[in-house]
Protein backbone atom coordinates (compact mmCIF):
# COMPACT_ATOMS: atom_id res chain seq x y z
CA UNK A 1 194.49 6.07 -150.68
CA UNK A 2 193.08 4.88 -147.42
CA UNK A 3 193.49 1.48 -146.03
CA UNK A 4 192.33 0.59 -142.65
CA UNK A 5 191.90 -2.91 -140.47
CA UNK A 6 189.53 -4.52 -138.42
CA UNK A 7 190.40 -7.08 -136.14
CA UNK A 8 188.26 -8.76 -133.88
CA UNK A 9 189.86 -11.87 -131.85
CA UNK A 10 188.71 -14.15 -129.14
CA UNK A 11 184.62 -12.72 -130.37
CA UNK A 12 182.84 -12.83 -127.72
CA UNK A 13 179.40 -14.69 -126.52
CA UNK A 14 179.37 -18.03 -128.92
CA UNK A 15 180.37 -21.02 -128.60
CA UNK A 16 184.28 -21.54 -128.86
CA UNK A 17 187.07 -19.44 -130.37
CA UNK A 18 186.32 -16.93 -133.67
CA UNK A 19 188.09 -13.88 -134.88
CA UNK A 20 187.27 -12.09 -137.40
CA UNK A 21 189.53 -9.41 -139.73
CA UNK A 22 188.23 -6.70 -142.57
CA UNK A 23 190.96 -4.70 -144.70
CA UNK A 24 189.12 -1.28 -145.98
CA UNK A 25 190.60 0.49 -148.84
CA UNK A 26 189.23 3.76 -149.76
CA UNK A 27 185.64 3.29 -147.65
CA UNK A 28 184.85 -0.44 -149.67
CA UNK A 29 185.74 -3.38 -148.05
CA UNK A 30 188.89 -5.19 -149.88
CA UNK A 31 188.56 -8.32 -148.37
CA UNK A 32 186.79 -10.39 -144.99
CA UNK A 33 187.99 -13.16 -143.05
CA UNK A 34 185.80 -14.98 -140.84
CA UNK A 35 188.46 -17.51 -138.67
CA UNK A 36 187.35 -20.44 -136.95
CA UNK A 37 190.55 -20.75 -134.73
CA UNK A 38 189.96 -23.72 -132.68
CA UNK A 39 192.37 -26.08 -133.59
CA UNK A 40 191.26 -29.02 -136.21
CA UNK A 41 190.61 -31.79 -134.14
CA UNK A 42 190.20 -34.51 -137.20
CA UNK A 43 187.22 -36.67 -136.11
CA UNK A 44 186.55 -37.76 -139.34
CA UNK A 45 189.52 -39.16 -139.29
CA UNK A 46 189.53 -40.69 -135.44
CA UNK A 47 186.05 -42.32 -136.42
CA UNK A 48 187.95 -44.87 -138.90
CA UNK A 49 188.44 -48.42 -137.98
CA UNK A 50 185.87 -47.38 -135.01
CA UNK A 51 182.78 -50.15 -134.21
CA UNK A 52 179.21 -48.92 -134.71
CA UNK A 53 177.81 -49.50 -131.54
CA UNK A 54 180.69 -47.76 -129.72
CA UNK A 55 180.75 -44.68 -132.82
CA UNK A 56 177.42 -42.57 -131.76
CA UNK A 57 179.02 -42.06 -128.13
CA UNK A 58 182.19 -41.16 -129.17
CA UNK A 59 180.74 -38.76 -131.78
CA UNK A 60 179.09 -37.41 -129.08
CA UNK A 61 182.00 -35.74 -127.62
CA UNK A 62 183.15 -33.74 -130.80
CA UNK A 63 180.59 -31.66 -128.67
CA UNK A 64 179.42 -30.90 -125.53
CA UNK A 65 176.44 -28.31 -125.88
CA UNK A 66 175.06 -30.67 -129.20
CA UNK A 67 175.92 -34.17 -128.26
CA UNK A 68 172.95 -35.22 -128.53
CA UNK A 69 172.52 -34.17 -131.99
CA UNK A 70 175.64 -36.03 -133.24
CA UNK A 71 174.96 -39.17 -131.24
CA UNK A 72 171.43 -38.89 -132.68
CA UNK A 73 172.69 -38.38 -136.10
CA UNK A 74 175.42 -41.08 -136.07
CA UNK A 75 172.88 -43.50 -134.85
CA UNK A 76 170.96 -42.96 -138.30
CA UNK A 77 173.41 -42.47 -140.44
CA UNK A 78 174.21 -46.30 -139.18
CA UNK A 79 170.37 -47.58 -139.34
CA UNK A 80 169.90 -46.27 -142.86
CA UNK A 81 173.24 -47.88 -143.80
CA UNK A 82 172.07 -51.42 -142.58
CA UNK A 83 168.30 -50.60 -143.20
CA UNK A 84 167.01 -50.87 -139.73
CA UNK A 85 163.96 -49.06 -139.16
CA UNK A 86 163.23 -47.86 -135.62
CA UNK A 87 159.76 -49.10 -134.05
CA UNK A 88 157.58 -45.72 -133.54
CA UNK A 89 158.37 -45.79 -129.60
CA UNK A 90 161.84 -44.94 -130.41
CA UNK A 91 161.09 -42.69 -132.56
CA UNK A 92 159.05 -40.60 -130.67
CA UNK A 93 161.32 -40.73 -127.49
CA UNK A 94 164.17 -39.69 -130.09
CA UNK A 95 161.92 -36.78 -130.81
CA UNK A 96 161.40 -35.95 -127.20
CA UNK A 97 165.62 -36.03 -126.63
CA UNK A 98 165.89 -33.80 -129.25
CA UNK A 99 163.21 -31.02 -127.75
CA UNK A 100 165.28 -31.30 -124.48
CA UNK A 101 168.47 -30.27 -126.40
CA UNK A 102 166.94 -27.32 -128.27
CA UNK A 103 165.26 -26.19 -125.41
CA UNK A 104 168.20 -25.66 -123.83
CA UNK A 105 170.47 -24.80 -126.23
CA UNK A 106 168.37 -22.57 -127.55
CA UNK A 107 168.24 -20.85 -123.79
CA UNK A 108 171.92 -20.50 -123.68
CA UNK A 109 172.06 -18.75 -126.80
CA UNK A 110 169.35 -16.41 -126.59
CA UNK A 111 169.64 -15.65 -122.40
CA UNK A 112 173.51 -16.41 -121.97
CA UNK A 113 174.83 -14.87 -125.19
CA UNK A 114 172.36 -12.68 -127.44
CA UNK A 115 170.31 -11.35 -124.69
CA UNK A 116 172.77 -8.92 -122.56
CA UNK A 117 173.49 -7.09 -126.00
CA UNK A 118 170.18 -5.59 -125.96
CA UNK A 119 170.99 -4.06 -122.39
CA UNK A 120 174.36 -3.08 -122.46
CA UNK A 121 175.57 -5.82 -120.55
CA UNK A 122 178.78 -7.52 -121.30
CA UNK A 123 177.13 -10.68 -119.66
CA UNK A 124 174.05 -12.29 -117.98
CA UNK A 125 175.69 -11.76 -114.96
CA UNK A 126 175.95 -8.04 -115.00
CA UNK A 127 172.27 -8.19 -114.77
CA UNK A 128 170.70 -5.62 -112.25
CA UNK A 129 168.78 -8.14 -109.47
CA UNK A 130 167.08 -5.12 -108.45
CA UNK A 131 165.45 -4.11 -111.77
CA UNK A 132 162.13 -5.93 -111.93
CA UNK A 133 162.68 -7.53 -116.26
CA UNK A 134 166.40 -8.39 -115.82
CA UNK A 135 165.58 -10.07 -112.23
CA UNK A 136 162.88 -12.57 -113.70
CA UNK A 137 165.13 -12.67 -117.55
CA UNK A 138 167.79 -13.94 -115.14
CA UNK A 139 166.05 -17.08 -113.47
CA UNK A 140 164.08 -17.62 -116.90
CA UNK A 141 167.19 -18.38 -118.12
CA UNK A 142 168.12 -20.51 -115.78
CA UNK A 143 164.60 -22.25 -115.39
CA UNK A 144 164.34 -23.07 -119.17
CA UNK A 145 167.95 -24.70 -119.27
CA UNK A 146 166.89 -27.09 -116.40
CA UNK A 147 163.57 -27.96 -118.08
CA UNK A 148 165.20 -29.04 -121.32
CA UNK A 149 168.40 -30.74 -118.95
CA UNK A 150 165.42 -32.70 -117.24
CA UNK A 151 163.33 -33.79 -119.75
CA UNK A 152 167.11 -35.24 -122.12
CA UNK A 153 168.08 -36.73 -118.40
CA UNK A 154 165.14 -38.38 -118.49
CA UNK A 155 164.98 -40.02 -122.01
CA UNK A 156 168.65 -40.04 -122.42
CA UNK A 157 170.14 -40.80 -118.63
CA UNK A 158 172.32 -37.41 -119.34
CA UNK A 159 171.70 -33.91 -120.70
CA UNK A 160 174.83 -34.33 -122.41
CA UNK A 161 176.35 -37.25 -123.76
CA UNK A 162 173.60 -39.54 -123.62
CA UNK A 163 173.80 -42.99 -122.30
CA UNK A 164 170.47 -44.86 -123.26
CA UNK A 165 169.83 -44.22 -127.36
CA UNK A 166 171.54 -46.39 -129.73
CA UNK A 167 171.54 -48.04 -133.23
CA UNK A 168 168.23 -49.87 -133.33
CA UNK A 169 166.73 -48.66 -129.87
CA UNK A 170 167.43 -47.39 -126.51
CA UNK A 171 169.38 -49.49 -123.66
CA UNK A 172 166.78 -48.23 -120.92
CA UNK A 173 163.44 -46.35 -120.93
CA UNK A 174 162.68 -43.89 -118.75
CA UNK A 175 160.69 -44.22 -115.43
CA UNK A 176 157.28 -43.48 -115.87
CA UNK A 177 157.31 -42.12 -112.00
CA UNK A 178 158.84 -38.99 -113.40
CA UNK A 179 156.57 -38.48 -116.47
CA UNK A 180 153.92 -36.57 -114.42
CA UNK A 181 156.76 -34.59 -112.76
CA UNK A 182 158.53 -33.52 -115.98
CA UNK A 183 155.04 -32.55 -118.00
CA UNK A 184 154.26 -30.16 -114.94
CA UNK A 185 157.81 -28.57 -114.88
CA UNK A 186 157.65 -28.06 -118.81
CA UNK A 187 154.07 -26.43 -118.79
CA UNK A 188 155.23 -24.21 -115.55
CA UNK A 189 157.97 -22.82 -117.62
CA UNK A 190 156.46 -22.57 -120.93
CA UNK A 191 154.97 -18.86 -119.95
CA UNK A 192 158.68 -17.59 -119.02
CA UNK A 193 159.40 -17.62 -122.88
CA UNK A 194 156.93 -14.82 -123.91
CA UNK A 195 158.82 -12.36 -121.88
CA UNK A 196 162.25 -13.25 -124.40
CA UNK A 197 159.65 -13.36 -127.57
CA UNK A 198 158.52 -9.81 -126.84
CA UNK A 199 162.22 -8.36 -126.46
CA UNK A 200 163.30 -9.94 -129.90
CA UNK A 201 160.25 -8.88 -131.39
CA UNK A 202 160.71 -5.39 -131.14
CA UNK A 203 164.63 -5.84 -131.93
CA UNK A 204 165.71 -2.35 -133.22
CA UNK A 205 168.41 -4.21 -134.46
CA UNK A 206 168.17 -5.43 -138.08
CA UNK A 207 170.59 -6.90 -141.03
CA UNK A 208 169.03 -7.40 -144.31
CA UNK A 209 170.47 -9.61 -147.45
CA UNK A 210 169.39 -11.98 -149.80
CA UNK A 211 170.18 -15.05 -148.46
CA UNK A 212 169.06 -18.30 -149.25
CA UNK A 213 168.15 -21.05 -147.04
CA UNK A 214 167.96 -24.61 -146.72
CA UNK A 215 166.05 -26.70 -143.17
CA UNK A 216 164.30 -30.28 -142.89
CA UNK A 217 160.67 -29.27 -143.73
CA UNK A 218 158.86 -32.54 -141.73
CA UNK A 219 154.97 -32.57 -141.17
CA UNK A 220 155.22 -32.42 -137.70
CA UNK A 221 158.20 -29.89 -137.40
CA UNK A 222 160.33 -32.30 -135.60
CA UNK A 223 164.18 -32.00 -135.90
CA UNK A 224 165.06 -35.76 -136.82
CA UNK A 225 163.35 -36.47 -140.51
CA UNK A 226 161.71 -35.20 -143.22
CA UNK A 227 162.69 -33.84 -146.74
CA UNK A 228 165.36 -30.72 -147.29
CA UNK A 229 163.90 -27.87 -148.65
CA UNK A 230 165.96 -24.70 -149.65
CA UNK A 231 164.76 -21.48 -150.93
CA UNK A 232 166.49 -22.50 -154.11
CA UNK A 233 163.44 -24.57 -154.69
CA UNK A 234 164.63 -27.72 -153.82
CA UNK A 235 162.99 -30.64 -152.19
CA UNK A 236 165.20 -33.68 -152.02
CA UNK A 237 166.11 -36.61 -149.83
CA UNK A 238 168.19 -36.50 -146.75
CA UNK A 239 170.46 -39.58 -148.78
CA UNK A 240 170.94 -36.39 -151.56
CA UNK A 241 171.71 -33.71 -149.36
CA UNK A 242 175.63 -34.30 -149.63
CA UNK A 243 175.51 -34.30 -153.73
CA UNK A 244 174.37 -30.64 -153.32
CA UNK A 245 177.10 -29.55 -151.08
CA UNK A 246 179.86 -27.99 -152.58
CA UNK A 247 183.10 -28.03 -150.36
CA UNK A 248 185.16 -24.72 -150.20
CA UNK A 249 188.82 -24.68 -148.30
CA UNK A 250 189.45 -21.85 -146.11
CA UNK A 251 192.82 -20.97 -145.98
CA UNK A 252 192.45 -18.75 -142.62
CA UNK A 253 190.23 -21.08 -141.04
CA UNK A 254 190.49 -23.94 -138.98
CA UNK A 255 187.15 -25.25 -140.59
CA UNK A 256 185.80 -25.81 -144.00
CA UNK A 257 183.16 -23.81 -145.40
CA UNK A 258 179.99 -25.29 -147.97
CA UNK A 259 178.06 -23.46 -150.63
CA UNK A 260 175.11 -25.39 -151.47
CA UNK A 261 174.13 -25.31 -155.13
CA UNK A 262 177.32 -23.03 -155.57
CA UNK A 263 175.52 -20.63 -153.36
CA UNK A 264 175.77 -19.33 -150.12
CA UNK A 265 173.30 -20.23 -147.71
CA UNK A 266 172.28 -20.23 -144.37
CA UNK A 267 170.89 -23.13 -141.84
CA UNK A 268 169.64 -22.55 -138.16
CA UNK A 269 166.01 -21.67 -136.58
CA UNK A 270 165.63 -18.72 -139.25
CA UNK A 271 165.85 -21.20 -142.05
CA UNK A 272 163.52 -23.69 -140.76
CA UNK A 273 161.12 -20.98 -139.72
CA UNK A 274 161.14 -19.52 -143.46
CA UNK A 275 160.71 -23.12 -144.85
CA UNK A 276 158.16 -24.80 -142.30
CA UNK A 277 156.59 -22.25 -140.14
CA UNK A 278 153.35 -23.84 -141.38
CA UNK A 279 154.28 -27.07 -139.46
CA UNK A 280 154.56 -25.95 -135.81
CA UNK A 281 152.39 -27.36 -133.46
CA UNK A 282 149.18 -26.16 -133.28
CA UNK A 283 148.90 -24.47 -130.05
CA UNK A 284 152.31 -22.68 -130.76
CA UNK A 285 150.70 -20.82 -133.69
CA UNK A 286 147.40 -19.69 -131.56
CA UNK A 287 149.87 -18.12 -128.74
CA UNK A 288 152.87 -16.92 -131.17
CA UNK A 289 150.69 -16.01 -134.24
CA UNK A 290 152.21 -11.85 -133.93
CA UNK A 291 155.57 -13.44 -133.93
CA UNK A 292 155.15 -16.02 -136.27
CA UNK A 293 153.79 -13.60 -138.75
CA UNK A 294 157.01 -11.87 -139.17
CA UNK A 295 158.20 -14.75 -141.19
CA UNK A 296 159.87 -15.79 -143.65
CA UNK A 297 162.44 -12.77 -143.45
CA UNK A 298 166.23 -12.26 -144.20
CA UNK A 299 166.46 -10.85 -141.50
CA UNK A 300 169.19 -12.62 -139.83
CA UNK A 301 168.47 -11.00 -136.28
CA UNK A 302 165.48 -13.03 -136.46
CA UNK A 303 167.18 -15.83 -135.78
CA UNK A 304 167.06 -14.50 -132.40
CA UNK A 305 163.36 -14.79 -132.33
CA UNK A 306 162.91 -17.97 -134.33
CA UNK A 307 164.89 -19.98 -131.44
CA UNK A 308 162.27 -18.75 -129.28
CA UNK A 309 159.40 -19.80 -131.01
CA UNK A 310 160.81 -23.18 -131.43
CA UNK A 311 161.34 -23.42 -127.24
CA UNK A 312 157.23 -23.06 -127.43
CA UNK A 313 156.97 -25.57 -129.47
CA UNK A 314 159.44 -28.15 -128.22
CA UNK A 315 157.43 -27.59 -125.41
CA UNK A 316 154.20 -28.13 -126.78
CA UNK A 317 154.88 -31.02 -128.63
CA UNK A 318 156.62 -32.46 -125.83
CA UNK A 319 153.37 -32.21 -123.56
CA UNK A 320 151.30 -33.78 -126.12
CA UNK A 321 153.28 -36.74 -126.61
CA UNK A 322 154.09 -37.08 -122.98
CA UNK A 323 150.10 -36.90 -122.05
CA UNK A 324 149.40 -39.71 -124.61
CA UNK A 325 152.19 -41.89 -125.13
CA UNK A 326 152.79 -45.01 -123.99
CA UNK A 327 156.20 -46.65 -122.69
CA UNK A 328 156.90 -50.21 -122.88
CA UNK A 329 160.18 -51.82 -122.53
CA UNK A 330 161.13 -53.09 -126.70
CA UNK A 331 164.56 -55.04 -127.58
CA UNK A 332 166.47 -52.67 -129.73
CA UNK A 333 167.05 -54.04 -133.26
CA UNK A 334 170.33 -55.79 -133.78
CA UNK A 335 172.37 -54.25 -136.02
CA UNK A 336 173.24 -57.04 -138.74
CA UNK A 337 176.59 -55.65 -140.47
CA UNK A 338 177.15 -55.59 -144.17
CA UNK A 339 179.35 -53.25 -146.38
CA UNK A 340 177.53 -50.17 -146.79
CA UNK A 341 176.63 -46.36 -146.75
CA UNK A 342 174.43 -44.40 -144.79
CA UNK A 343 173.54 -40.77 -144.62
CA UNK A 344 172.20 -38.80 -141.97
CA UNK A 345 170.94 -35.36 -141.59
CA UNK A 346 169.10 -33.90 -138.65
CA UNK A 347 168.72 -30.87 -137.27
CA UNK A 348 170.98 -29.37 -134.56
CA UNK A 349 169.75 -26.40 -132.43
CA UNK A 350 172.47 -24.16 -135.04
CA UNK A 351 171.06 -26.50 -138.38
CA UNK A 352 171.46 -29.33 -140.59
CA UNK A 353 173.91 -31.43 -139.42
CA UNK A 354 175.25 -33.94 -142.10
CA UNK A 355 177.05 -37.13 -141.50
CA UNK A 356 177.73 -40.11 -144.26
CA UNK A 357 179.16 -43.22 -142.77
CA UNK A 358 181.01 -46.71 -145.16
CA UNK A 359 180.94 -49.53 -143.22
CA UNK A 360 182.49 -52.80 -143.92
CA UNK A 361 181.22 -56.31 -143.01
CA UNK A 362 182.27 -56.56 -140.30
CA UNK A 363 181.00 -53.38 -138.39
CA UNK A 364 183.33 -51.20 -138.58
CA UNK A 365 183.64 -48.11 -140.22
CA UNK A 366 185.69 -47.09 -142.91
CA UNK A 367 185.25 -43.58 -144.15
CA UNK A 368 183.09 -40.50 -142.56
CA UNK A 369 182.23 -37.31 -143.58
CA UNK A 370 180.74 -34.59 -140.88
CA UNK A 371 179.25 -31.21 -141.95
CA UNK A 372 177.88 -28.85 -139.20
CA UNK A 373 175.79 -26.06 -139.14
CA UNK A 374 178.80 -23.36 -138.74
CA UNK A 375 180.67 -24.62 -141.33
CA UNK A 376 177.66 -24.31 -143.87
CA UNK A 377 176.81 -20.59 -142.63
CA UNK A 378 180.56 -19.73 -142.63
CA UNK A 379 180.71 -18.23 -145.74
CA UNK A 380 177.15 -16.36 -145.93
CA UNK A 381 178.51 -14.84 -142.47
CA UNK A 382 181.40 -13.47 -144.35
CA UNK A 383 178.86 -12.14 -146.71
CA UNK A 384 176.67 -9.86 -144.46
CA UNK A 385 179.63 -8.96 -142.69
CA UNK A 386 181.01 -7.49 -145.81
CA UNK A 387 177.99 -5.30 -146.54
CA UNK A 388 177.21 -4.70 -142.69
CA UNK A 389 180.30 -3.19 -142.64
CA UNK A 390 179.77 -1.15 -146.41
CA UNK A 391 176.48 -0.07 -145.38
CA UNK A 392 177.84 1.30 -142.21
CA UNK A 393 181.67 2.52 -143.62
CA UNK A 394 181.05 6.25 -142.21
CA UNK A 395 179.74 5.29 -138.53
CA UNK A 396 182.07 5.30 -135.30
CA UNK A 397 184.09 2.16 -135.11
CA UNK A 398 182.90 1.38 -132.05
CA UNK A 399 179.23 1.20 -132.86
CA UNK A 400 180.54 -0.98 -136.06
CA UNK A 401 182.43 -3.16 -133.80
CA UNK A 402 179.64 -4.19 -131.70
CA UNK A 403 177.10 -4.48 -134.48
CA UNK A 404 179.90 -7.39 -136.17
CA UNK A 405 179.80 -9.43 -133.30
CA UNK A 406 175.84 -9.07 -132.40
CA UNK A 407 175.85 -10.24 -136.32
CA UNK A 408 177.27 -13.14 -135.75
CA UNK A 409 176.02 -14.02 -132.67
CA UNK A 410 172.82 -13.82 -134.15
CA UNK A 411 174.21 -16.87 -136.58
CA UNK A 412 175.11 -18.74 -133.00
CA UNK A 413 178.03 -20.31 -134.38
CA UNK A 414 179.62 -23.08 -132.55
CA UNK A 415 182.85 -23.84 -132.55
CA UNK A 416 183.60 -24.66 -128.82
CA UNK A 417 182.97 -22.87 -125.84
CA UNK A 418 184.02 -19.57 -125.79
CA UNK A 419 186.00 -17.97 -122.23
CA UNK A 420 187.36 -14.48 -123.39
CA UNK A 421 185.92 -11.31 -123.61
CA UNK A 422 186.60 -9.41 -127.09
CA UNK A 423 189.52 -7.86 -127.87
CA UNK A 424 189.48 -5.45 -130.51
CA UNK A 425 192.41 -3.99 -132.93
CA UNK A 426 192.45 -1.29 -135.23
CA UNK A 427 195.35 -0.12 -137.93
CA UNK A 428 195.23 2.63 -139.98
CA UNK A 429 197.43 3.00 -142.60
């Protein structure tokens, strides 16, 4: 008998702490442990006895790369709680804060983490300034983070934690000296994309398992409404979402996982792609059509290029309604307070991101529940690691090694953000 370890800690290139540990016995993987190691922070328990105009900003801090998703999901969990329904200017400058975030999330991930993989790098920086396609990957990076920085900054009054959205409306509106400014920066750096699109693409690195999948499926392929589909052949209500989810403790983890339908599943720009690639914006499938085409897949590396089709058309869509909208100052709604429960579910640049809020009468909250993205794909992560690993038993470990954590860096998981290079341990026994 044969029994051997892998033990990946501090993985490197995603957002906060992971490790990850796989005991072989006799070539067929005995058991996988996928470890969220941040430390549990309980916000769903700090958000108790909290106000609901002061609960979207502090939300906003459980995270610094997606505040803007869980201040913009907090704020409707609250509005469908005390039925206030947004006028259609807030609604489409919501939209617009929401392509800033994935635009440059979305850029971190694919530039900052998934993209020195494919050239041996250990990071962005180790970039060659004197190779031609590494030189211009470099400031495209850098270029398509500011655009997405400038256009949030402009709706929200920060890229990150957001000052001017909240629960009925927005406390300021952008100035309209800047719109001019902002469409010419996004359409300048629109073009830098394609270069990322065609290295994904041709990705000679691929992980295939049936996996199911479950994304808002909106008309207009924004990130804020619209029903949940799932390749289980659902369609139901963001208000149902949570009766579906099935939670699963972790004893090795510092998070929870989900099954959905007591199934794994998987959320991010791969599932929304399978489920709504029809949806995109029109001029995003003329100039992406070869891309677009390779979906729906199971292909998780896809992911990869699924993020970058969706930085075309947050782009897109955010010309068009910057070229036609108009911007007039509005008094948000006032929230009147009653005892109730709201859901909200939106998607964050990683997936659906859940939130169900009680309030009382008096505007305050008494009981939360928050699902994120990682959480949900935690345990379908575990799952293709398992058979990466089976499929691959006889190869160097090495060359398994560093296909495990481009794996899950293709998930972009976020737990935090991450500081340590990989550290690897074997034992053989």
């Amino acid at each position: 008998m044969h029994t051997e370890d892998i033990t990946l800690e501090n993985i490197s290139k995603v957002e906060g702490r992971a490790n990850l540990h796989v005991k072989i016995k006799d070539k067929k993987v005995e058991k996988v442990e996928f470890q969220i190691a941040e430390y549990k922070r309980f916000y769903t328990w700090a958000i108790k006895g909290k106000n609901i105009n002061a609960l979207p900003q502090m939300v906003s801090r459980i995270c610094g790369t997606c505040s803007v998703a869980h201040l913009l999901c907090a704020i409707e969990a609250i509005e469908h709680a005390l039925e206030i329904h947004p006028t259609e200017q807030t609604r489409v400058l919501r939209n617009l804060l929401a392509y800033g975030l994935m635009i440059r999330d979305h850029a971190l991930h694919l530039y900052l983490f998934a993209l020195p993989d494919y050239f041996n790098k250990d990071s962005i920086l180790a970039f060659d300034e004197n190779d031609s396609l590494q030189h211009e990957l470099l400031h495209d990076a850098f270029a398509l983070k500011k655009a997405g920085n400038v256009l949030s900054t402009w709706i929200g009054g920060r890229a990150v934690h957001a000052m001017y959205p909240k629960v009925g409306g927005f406390v300021k509106y952008p100035d309209e000296a800047k719109r001019k400014e902002i469409i010419t920066q996004l359409k300048a750096e629109r073009g830098r994309v394609f270069r990322v699109l065609d290295i994904f693409a041709q990705d000679t690195f691929h992980f295939r398992r049936k996996t199911n999948f479950a994304a808002l499926a909106p008309h207009d392929f924004n990130f804020l409404e619209g029903p949940i589909k799932s390749t289980h052949g659902w369609e139901i209500s963001e208000k149902e979402y949570g009766n579906h989810l099935d939670h699963v403790v972790i004893p090795y983890s510092m998070a929870s996982g989900y099954m959905l339908g007591n199934e794994s599943y998987m959320v991010g720009a791969l599932a929304r792609l399978n489920l709504n690639k029809e949806a995109l914006h029109s001029q995003t499938k003329k100039d992406c059509a070869e891309y677009i085409a390779r979906f729906p897949s199971d292909d998780i590396f896809l992911n990869n290029l699924a993020q970058g089709i969706e930085i075309i058309h947050c782009i897109d869509h955010s010309v068009e309604l910057l070229e036609t909208m108009e911007i007039k100052e509005e008094e948000a709604i006032v929230a009147q307070p009653k005892k109730s429960t709201g859901v909200g579910v939106i998607e964050a640049p990683r997936g659906l991101l859940f939130y169900k809020l009680s309030i009382n009468e008096r505007g305050v909250i008494e009981d939360g529940q928050i699902v994120v993205p990682t959480s949900q794909n935690q345990i379908n992560i575990e799952q293709d690691v398992k058979q990466l690993v089976e499929d691959a038993i006889d190869e160097n470990k090495k060359e398994i090694e560093h296909r495990l954590e481009m794996l899950i860096r293709a998930y972009d998981p976020c737990m935090s953000c991450a500081s340590h290079f990989l550290t690897v341990k074997w034992e053989e026994k």
